[in-house]
Structure formats: structure tokens, C-alpha cells
Protein backbone atom coordinates (compact mmCIF):
# COMPACT_ATOMS: atom_id res chain seq x y z
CA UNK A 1 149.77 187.70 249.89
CA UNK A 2 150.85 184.99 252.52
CA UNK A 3 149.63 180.92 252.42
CA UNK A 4 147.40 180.35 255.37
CA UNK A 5 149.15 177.96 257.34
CA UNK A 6 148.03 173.91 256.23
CA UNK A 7 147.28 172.57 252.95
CA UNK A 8 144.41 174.84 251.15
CA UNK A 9 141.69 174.22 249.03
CA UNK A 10 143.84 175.98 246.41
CA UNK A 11 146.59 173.76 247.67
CA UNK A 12 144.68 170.53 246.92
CA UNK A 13 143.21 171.86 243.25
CA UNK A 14 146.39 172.40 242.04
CA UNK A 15 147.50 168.96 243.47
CA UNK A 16 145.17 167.24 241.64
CA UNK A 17 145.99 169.59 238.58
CA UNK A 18 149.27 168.04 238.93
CA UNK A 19 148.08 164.42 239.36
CA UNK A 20 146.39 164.90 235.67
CA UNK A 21 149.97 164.78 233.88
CA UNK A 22 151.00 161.91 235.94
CA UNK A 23 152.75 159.11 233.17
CA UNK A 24 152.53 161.62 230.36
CA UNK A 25 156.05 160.99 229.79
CA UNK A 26 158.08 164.07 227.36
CA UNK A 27 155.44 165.47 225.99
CA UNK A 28 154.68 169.25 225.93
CA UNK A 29 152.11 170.61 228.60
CA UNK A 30 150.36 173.66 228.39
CA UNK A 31 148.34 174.40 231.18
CA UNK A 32 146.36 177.65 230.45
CA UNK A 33 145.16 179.54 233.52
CA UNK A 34 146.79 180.60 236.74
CA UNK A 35 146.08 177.28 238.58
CA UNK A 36 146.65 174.71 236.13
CA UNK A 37 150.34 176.62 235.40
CA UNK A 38 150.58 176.31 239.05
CA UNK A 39 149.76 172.69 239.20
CA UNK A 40 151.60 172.16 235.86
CA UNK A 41 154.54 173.01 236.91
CA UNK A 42 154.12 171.69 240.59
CA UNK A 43 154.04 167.85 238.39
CA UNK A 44 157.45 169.57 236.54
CA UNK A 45 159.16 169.99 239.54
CA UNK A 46 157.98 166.51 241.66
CA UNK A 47 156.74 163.39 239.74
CA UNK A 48 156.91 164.41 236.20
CA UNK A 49 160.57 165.97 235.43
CA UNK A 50 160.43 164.64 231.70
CA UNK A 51 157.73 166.79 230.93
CA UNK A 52 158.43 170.03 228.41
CA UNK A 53 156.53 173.12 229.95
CA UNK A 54 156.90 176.33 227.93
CA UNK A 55 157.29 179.93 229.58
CA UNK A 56 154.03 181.10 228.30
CA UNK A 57 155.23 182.68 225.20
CA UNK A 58 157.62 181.05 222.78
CA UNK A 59 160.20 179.04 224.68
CA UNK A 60 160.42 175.78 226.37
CA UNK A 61 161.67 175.95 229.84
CA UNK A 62 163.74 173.47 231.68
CA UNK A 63 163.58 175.00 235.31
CA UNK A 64 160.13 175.53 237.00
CA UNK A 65 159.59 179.15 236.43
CA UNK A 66 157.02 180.99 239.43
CA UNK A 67 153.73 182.68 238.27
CA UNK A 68 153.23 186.13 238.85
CA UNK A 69 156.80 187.03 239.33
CA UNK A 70 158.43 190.09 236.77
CA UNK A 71 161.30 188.68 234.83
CA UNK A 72 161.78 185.23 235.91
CA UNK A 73 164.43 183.39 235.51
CA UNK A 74 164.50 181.31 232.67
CA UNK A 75 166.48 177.95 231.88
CA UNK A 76 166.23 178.08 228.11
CA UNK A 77 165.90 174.58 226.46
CA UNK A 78 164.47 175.28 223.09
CA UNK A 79 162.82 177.81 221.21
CA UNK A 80 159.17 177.06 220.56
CA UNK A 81 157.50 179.52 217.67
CA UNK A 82 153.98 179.06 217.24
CA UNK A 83 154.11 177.80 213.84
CA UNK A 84 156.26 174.66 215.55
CA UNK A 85 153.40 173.86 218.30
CA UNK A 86 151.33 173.31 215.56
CA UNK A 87 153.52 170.11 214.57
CA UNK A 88 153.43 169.02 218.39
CA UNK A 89 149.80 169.25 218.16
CA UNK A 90 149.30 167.33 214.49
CA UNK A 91 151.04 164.41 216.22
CA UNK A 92 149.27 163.92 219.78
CA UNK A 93 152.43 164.98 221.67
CA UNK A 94 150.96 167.59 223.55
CA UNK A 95 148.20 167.93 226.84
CA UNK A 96 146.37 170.99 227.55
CA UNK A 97 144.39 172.03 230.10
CA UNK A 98 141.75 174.38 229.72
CA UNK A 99 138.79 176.39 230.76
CA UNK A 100 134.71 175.47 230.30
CA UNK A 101 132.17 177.70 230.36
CA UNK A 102 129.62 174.65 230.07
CA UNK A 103 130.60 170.89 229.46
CA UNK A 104 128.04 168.31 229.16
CA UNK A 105 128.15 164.40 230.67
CA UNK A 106 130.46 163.36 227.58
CA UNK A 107 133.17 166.10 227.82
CA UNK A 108 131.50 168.34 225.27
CA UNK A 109 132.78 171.85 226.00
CA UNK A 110 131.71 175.54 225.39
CA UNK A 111 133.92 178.86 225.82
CA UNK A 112 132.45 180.08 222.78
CA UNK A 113 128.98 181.73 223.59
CA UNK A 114 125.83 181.28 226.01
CA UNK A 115 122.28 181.03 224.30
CA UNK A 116 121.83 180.51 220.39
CA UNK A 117 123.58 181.28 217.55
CA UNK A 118 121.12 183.50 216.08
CA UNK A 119 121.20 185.46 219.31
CA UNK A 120 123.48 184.51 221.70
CA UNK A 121 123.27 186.16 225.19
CA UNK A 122 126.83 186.30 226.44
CA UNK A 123 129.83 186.31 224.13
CA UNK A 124 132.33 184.24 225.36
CA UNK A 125 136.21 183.57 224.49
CA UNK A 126 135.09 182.03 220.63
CA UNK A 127 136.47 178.74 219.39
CA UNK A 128 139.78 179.25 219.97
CA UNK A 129 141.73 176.19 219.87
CA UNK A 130 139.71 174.02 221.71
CA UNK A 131 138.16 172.15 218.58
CA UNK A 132 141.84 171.37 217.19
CA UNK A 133 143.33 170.46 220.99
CA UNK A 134 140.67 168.35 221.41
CA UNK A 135 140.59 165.89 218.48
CA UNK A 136 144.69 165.75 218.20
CA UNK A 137 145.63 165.12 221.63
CA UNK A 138 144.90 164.66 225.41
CA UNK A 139 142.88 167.25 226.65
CA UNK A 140 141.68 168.25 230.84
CA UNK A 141 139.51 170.89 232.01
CA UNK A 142 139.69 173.49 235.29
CA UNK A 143 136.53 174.71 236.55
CA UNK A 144 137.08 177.37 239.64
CA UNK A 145 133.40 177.54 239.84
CA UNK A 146 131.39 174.15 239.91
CA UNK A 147 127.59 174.76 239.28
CA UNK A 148 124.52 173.89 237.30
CA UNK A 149 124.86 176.64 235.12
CA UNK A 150 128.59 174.99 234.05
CA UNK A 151 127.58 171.12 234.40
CA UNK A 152 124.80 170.97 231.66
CA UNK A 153 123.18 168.33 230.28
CA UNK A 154 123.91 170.24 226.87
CA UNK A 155 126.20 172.79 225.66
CA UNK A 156 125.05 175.88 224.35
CA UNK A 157 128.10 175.05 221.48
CA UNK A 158 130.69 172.61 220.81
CA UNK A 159 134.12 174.02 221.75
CA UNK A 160 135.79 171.08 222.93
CA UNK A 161 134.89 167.85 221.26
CA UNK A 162 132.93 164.98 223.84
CA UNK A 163 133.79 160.99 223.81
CA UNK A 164 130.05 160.96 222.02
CA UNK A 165 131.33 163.50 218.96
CA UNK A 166 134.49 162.08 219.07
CA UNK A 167 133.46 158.39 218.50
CA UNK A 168 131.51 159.53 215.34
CA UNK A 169 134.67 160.54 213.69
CA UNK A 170 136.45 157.21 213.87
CA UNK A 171 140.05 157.17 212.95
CA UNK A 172 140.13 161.29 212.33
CA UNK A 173 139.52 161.49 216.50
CA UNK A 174 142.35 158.82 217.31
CA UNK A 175 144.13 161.08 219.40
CA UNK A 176 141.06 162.10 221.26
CA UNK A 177 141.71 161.73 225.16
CA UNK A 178 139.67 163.68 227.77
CA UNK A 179 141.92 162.96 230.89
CA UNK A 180 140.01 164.78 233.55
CA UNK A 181 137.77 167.47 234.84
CA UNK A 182 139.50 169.30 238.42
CA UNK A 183 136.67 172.28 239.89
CA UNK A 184 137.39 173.93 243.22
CA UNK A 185 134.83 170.88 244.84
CA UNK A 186 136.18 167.68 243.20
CA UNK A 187 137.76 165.61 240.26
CA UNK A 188 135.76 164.13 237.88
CA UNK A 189 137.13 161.93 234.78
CA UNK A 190 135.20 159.68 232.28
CA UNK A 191 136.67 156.24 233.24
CA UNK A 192 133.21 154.72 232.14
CA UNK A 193 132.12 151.68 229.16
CA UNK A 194 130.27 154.92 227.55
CA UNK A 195 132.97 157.75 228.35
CA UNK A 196 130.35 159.44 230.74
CA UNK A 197 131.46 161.58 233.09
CA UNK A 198 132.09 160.10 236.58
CA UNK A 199 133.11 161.51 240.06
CA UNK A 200 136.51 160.22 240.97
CA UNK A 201 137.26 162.12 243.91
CA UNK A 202 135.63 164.88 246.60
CA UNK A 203 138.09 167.47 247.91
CA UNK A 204 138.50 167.58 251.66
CA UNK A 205 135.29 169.40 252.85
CA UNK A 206 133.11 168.33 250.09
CA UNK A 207 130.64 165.62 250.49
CA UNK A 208 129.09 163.75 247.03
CA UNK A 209 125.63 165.35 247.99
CA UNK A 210 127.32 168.72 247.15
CA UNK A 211 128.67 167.94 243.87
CA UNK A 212 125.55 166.23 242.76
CA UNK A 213 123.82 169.45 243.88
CA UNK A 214 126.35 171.28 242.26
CA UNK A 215 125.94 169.22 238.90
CA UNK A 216 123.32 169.82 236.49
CA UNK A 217 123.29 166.21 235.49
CA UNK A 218 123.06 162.40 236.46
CA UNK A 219 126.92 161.56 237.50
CA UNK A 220 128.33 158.11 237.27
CA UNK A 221 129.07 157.53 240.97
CA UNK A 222 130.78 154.52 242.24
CA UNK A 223 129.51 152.81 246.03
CA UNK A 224 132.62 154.50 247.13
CA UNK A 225 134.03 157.79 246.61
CA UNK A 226 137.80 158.78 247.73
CA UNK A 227 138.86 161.88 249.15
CA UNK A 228 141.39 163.91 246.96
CA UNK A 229 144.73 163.59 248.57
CA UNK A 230 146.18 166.16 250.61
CA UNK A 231 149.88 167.75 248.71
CA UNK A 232 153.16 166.39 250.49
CA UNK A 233 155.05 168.67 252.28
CA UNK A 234 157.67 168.75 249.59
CA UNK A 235 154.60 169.84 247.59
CA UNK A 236 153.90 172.53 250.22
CA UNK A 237 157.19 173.81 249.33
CA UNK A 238 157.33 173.74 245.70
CA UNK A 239 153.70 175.36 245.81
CA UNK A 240 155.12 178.31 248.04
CA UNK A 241 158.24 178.30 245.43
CA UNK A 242 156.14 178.10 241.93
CA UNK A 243 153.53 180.74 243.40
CA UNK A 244 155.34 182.88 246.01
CA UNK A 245 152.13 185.41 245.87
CA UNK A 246 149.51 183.34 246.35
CA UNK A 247 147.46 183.83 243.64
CA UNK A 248 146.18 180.21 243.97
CA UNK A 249 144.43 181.15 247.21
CA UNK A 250 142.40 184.24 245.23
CA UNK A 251 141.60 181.70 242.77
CA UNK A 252 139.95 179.46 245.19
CA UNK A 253 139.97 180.58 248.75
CA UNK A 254 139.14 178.44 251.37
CA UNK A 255 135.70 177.81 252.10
């Protein structure tokens, strides 16, 4: 599958995917999902050379490999077992991105299960790591889909632990860091006195009205509301380099 010609709305999600590892310095990123790998490895290969990306599996990397490509080439730099990540994530040294189901106004998540734990509706991915990735290090989310039934003022269950959990826990949580929240219609982050959840930018095409339609809860808003910033060209490139199929673009197509 070709790019469309001009930056996407694929092209600017994994942009601002990128712009969430800005000044992480070496620490190892794991971006889980086709886009944030994408926009992982786009911050790799631009503004953010010193971070460790690993190839999926059980080795860190030092070249930007492409998604979706059989038998990439690989620059070898280390070999990373599972039992080692654990050490990376004991200490804080690591950033992950994942997936919500449902995450409330304080960056409570849910990929766990919809409804109530006598009788839950829809069984989701469980627990996972999210729990564990949450209170030792800095954590983001990537929502392809931004709606009510996602933005909640509650979550079904606590995957991910919120700035409201988190603060409970006092010096067990120090490593807690929700960085920011990137959906196919904005980025949000929780640069607020109370850690609530607040809309830092709207992608192009996007107005605030949508996302606070969009949003199944009261958004901190501030009097004026950026657009998220359009990829450089040398972006452009490394995008058509990192994801030569354009997977991106059936992730998100343009609206």
C-alpha cells in the first residue's frame, strides 16, 4: 500500500507518538502496537538517537528496523531476555506505550474486561503488565479510536494505575509517570495541580468541540488550544523508510 501524497492523519499520530519520548534520554522504549513502533522508532531515528528500542522479541536494536517487513535487518547491540527487562523495569529505566480499552480523567486504565467482575460482558487482553509498567516507570497510551465508550468517567477495572491511585501509594508509586494520551483526534496529557487529564493539542482537522464530544468526561481545557504539528519532511522520509507498507494509514486513515 502507497502513502497518499502530504502529511496524513496517520502521519501526524505517529508524530506525536514520537514527540512523547522526546528528553527520555537512554532509556529502553517499548512501544507496543503498530503505530507507537512506528512513531517509536520515527523519535530513534530523528530527535532521540540515545534511546534503546528492542526488535520486538529479545534483542536491543541499534538501527531503526521497518514494521511489517520479513527478516529485517538487524544491528545487534545487546541481547535482552525477558528475565533482564524485568531489572530495567524495577529501576524506572524504561517507557512504554500502550493500549486502553477505557481510561478515566486521572489515567486509570482498563484492557482487562468490560462490565463487572462477577459477570463481565467482554473479555478483554487481562492484566497483563500494565499494573507493574505503570507504578515502576513512565507510562503513555494510544487510542486509534477516541469515544465515550473509551473516555469514561470510570473504568470498568484498574489496569493501568491513575495519578489518583498512584498518589495513595506514596513512595511505592515514585516512579509513577503518565506522559501522555495520543488518539487518532488529539493529544491529551495530565499537566494539571490534580494530574487530571487535559487536552494539549487537536490534530489538523479536529476542532476542541469534537474531542469534547468525543470524551465522556469534563476535560481540563486551556483558553487556547494548539494544533499538533505537522512531521518534517525528513520525518516524511523516515516514516516512508520505518513503514514502507503503510500500515499506519489502515490504522488511521484519513478522515
Amino acid at each position: 500500500m502507497s502513502a497518499p501524497a502530504g502529511p496524513t492523519r496517520a502521519d501526524v499520530c505517529a508524530v506525536a507518538i514520537a514527540e512523547c519520548f522526546r528528553d527520555d534520554g537512554e532509556i529502553v522504549a517499548n512501544p507496543i502496537g503498530t503505530l507507537p513502533m512506528i512513531g517509536g522508532r520515527l523519535a530513534k531515528a530523528t530527535f532521540a538517537p540515545q534511546l534503546l528500542m528492542t526488535d520486538g522479541e529479545a534483542l536491543l536494536v541499534e538501527n531503526v528496523v521497518p514494521v511489517g517487513v520479513e527478516r529485517p535487518e538487524k544491528v545487534v547491540g545487546a541481547w535482552n531476555p525477558y528475565r533482564a527487562m524485568f531489572d530495567v523495569v524495577w529501576s524506572g529505566r524504561r517507557h512504554v506505550m500502550m493500549g486502553a480499552s477505557q481510561i478515566d480523567p486521572w489515567g486509570n486504565q482498563n484492557f482487562a474486561f468490560i462490565g463487572s467482575h462477577e459477570r463481565p460482558r467482554a473479555q478483554l487482553l487481562g492484566m497483563r503488565g500494565a499494573p507493574g509498567n505503570t507504578i515502576n516507570h513512565r507510562t503513555s497510551y494510544w487510542v486509534p479510536n477516541h469515544s465515550p465508550r473509551v473516555f469514561v468517567p470510570s473504568v470498568d477495572v484498574v489496569s493501568g494505575v491513575g495519578y489518583d491511585r498512584a498518589a495513595a501509594l506514596g513512595d511505592a508509586a515514585r516512579f509513577h509517570e503518565l506522559v501522555c494520551v495520543v488518539t487518532d483526534l488529539c493529544v491529551l496529557d495530565f499537566r494539571t495541580p490534580d494530574h487530571r487529564m487535559r487536552l494539549r493539542s487537536v490534530h489538523p482537522g479536529v476542532s476542541v468541540d469534537d474531542v469534547v464530544a468525543a470524551t465522556g468526561f469534563e476535560l481540563v481545557i486551556d483558553a487556547d488550544v494548539p494544533p499538533t504539528r505537522l512531521p518534517e519532511p525528513e520525518e516524511l522520509d523516515w516514516l516512508a523508510r520505518i513503514d514502507p507498507n503503510g500500515l499506519r494509514h489502515r490504522e488511521v486513515p484519513d478522515p
